[in-house]
N, C-alpha and C. Protein backbone atom coordinates (compact mmCIF):
# COMPACT_ATOMS: atom_id res chain seq x y z
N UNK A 1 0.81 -1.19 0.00
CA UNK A 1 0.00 0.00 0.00
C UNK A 1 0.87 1.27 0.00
N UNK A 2 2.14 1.36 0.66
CA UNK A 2 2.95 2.62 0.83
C UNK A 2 3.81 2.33 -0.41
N UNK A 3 3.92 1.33 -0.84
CA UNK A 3 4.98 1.31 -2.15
C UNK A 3 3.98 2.16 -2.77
N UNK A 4 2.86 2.14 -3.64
CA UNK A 4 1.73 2.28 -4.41
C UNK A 4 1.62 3.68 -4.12
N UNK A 5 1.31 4.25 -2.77
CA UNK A 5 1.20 5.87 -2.60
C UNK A 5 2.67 6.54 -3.59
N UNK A 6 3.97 6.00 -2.75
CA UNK A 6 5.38 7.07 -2.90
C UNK A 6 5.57 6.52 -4.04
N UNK A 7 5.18 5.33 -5.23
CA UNK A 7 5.55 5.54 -6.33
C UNK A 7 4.55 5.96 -7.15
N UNK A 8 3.07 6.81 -7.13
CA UNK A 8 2.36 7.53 -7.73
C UNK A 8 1.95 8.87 -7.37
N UNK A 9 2.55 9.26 -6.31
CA UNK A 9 2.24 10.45 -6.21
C UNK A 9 3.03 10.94 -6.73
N UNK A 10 2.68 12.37 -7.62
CA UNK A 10 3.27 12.89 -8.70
C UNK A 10 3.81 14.21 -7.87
N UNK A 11 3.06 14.56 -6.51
CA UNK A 11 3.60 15.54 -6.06
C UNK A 11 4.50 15.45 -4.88
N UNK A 12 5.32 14.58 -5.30
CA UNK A 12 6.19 14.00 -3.83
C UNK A 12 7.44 14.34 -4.29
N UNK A 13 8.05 15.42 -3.39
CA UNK A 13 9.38 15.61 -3.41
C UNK A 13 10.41 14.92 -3.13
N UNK A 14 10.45 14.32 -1.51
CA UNK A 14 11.28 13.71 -0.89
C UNK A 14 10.53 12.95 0.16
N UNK A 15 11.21 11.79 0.28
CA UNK A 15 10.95 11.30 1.84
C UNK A 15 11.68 10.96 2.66
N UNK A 16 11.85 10.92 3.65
CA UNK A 16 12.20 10.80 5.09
C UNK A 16 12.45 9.44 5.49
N UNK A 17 13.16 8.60 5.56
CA UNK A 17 13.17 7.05 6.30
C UNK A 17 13.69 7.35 7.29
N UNK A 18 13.02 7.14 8.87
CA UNK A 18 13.20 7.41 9.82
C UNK A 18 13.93 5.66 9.91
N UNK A 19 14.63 5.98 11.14
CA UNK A 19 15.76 3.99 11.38
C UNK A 19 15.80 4.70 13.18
N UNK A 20 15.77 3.71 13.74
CA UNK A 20 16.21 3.90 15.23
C UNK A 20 17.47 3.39 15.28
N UNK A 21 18.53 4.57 14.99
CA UNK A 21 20.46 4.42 15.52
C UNK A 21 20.27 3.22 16.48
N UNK A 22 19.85 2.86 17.23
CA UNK A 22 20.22 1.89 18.32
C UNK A 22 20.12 0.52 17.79
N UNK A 23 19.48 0.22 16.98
CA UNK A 23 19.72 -1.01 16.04
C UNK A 23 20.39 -1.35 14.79
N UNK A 24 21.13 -2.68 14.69
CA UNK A 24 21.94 -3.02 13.47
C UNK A 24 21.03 -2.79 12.42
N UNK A 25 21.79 -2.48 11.04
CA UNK A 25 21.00 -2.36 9.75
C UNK A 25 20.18 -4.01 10.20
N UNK A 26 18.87 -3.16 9.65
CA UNK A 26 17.77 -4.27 9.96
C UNK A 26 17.29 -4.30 8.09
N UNK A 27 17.44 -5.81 7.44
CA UNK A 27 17.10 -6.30 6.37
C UNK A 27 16.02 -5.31 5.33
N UNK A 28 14.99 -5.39 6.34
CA UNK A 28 13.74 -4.92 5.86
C UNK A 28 14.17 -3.54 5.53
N UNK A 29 14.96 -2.51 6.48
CA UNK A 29 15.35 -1.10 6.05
C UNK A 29 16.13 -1.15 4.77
N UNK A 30 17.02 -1.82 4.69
CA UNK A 30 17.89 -1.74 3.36
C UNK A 30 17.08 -2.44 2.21
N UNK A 31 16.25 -3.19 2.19
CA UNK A 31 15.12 -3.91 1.35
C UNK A 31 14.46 -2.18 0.68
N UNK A 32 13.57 -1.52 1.55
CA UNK A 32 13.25 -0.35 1.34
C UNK A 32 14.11 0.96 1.00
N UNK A 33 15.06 0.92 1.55
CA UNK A 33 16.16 1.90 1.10
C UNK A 33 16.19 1.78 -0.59
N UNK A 34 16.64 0.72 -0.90
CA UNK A 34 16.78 0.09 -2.35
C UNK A 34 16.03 0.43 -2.95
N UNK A 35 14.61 0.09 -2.57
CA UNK A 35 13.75 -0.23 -3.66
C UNK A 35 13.48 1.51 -4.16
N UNK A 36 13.48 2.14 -2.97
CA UNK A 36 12.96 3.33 -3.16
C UNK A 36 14.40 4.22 -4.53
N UNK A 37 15.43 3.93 -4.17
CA UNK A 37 16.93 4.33 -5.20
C UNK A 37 16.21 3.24 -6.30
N UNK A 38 15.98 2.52 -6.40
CA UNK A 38 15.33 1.52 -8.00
C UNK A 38 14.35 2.47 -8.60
N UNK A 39 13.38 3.23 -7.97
CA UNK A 39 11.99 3.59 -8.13
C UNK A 39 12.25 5.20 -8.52
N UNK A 40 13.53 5.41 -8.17
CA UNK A 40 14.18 6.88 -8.20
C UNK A 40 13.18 8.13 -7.42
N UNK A 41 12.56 7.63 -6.03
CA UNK A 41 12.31 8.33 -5.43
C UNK A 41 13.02 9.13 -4.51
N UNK A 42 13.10 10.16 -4.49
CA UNK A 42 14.08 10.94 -3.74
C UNK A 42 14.24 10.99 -2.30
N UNK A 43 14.99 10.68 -0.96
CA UNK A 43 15.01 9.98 0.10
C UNK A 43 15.94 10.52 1.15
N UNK A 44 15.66 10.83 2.29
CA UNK A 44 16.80 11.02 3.17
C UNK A 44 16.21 9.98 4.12
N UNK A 45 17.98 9.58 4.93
CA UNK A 45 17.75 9.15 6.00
C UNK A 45 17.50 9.49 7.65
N UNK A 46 16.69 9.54 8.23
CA UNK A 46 17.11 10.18 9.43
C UNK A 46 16.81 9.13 10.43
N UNK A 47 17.98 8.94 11.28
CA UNK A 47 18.61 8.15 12.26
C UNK A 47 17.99 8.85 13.60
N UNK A 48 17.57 8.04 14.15
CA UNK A 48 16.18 8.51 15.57
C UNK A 48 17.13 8.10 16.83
N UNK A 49 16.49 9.19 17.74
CA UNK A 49 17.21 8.18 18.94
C UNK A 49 18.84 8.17 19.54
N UNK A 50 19.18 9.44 18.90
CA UNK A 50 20.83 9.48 18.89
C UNK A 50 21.04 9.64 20.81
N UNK A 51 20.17 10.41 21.34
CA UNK A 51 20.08 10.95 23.00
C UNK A 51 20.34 9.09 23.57
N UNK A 52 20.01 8.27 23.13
CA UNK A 52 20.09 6.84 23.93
C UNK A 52 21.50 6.41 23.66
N UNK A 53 22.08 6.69 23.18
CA UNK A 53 23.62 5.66 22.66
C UNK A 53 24.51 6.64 22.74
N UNK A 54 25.65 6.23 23.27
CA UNK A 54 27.12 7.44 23.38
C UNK A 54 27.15 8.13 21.82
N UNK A 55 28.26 8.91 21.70
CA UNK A 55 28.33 9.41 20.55
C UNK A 55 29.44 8.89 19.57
N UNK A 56 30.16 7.77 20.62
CA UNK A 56 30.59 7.01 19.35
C UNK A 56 30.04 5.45 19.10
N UNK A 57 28.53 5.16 19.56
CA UNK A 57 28.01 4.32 19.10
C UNK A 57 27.21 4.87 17.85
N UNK A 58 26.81 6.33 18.02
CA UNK A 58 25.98 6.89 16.79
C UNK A 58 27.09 6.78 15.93
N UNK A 59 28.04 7.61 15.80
CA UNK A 59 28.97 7.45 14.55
C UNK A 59 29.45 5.87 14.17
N UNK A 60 29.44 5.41 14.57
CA UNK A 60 29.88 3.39 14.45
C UNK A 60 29.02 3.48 13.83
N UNK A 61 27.31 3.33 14.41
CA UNK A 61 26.09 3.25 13.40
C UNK A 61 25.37 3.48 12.27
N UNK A 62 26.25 4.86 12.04
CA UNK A 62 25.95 5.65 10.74
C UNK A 62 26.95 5.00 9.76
N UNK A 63 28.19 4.82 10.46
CA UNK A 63 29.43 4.20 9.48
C UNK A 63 27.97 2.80 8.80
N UNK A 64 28.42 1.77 10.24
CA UNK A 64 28.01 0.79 9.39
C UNK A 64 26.83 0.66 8.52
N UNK A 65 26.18 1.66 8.71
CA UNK A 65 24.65 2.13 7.31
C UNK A 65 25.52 2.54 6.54
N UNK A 66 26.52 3.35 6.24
CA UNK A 66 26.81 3.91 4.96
C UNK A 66 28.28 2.94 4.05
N UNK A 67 28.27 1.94 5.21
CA UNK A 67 28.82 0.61 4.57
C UNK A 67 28.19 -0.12 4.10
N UNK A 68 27.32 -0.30 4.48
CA UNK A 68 26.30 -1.79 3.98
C UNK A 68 25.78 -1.08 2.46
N UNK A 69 25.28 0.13 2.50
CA UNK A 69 25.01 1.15 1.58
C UNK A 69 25.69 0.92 0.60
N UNK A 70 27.39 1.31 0.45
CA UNK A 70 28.38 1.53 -0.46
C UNK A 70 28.63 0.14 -0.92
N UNK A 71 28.05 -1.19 -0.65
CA UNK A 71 28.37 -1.99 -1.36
C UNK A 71 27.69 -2.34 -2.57
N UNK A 72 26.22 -1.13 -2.54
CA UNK A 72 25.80 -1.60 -4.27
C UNK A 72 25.26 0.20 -4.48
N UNK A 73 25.89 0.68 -3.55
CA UNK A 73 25.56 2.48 -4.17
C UNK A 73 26.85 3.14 -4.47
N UNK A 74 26.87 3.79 -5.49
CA UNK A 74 28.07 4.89 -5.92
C UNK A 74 28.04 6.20 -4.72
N UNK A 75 26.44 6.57 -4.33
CA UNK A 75 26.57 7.73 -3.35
C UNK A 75 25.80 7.75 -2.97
N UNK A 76 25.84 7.82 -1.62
CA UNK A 76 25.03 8.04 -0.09
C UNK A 76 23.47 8.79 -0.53
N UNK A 77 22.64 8.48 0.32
CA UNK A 77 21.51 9.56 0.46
C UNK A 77 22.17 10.52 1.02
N UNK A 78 21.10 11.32 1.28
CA UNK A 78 21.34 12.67 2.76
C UNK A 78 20.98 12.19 4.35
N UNK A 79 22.01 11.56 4.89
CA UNK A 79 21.74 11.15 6.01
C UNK A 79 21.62 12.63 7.88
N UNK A 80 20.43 12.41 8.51
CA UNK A 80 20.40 13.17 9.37
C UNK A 80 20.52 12.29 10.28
N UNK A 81 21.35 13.01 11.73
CA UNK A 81 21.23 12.15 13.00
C UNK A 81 20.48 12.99 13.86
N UNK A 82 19.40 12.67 14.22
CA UNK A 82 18.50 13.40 15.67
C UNK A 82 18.39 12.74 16.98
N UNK A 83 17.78 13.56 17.24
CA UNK A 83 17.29 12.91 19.00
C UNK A 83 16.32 13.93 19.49
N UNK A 84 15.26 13.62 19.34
CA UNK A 84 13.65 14.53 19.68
C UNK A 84 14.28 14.68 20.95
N UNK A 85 14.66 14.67 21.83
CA UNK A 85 15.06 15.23 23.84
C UNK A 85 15.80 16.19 23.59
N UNK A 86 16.89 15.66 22.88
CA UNK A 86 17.89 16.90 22.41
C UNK A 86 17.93 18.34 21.47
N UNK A 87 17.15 18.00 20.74
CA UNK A 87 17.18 18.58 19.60
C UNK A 87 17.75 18.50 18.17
N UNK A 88 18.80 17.55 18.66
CA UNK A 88 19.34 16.88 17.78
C UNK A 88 19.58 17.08 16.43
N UNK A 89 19.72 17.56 15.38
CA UNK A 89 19.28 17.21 13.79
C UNK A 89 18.11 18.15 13.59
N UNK A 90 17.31 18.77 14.47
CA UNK A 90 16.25 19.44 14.48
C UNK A 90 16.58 20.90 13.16
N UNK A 91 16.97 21.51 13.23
CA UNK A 91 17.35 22.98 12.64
C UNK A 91 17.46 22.18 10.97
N UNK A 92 18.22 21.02 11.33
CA UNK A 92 18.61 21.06 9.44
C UNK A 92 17.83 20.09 9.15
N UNK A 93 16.92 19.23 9.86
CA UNK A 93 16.07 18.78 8.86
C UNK A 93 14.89 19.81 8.48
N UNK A 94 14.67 20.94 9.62
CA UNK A 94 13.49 21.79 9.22
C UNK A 94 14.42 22.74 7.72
N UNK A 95 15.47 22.64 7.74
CA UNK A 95 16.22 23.36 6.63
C UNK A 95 15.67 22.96 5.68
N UNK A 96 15.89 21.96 5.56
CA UNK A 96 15.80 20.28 3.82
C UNK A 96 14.28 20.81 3.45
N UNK A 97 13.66 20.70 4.98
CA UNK A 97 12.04 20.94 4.83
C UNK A 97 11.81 22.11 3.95
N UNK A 98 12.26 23.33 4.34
CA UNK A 98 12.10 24.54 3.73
C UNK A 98 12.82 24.36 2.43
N UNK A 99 13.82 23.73 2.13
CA UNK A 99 13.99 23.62 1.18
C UNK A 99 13.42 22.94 -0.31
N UNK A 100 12.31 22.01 0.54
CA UNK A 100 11.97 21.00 -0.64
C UNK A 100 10.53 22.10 -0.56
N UNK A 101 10.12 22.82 0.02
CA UNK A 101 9.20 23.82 -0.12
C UNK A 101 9.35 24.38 -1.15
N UNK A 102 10.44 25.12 -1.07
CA UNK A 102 10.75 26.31 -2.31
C UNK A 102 10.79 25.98 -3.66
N UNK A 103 11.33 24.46 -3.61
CA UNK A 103 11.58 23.63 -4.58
C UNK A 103 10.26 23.58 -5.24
N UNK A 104 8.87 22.79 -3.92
CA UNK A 104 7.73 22.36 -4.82
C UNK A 104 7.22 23.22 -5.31
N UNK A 105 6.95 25.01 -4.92
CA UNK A 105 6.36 26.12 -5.34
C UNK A 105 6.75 26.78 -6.23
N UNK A 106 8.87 26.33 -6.74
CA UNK A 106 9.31 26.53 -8.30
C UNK A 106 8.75 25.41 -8.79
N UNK A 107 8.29 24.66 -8.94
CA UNK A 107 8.23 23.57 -9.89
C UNK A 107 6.23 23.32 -10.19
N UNK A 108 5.56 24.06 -9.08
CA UNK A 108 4.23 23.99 -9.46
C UNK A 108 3.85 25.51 -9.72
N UNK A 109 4.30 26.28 -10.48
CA UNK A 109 3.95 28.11 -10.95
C UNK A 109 3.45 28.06 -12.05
C-alpha cells in the first residue's frame, strides 16, 4: 500500500526514512532503502534516537549504514542524525524541509 502511494504520487518531493540508531541495519530497512533508489524516489535518511547511545556508538552506526550502503551504491543519500530530547538534527532537517518547499512552489507556478 505505501509502495503504491510514494511511487504515484506525482507531487512527492522527498521522503524521510526514519531507522532507530540503536539497532543493526535491519534487512527490511535496506530492502526499502533500495527499492525506493530503484523507483528513483528521492530519500533522506534520518537516524532517531541518537540521545540513547554514546556518541561514538551513533557514529559506528551511521558508518556501518553507509557501509552496507556503499556496497551496491556509488553515493550516499542525505543522512540526518537526531534525538527529539535533544534537539538533535532538528534545525537542518526543518532546513531540507524549507527547502523541498521552495523547490515544490518553483516547480508547481
Amino acid at each position: 500500500m505505501i509502495r503504491d502511494y510514494l511511487k504515484f504520487r506525482k507531487n512527492l518531493i522527498s521522503v524521510y526514512v526514519l531507522i532507530d540508531i540503536r539497532l543493526e541495519a535491519q534487512a527490511i530497512d535496506i530492502r526499502f532503502i533500495n527499492w525506493l533508489r530503484e523507483k528513483g524516489i528521492p530519500f533522506s535518511i534520518v537516524f532517531t534516537k541518537a540521545d540513547k547511545i554514546s556518541k561514538q556508538k551513533v557514529s559506528s552506526a551511521v558508518e556501518q549504514y553507509k557501509k552496507e550502503l556503499l556496497k551496491s551504491w556509488e553515493e550516499l543519500p542525505v543522512i540526518f542524525v537526531t534525538s527529539s530530547e535533544k534537539k538533535l538534527g532538528r534545525d537542518e532537517i526543518l532546513d531540507s524541509i524549507t527547502a523541498f518547499n521552495k523547490e515544490y512552489k518553483t516547480l508547481n507556478r
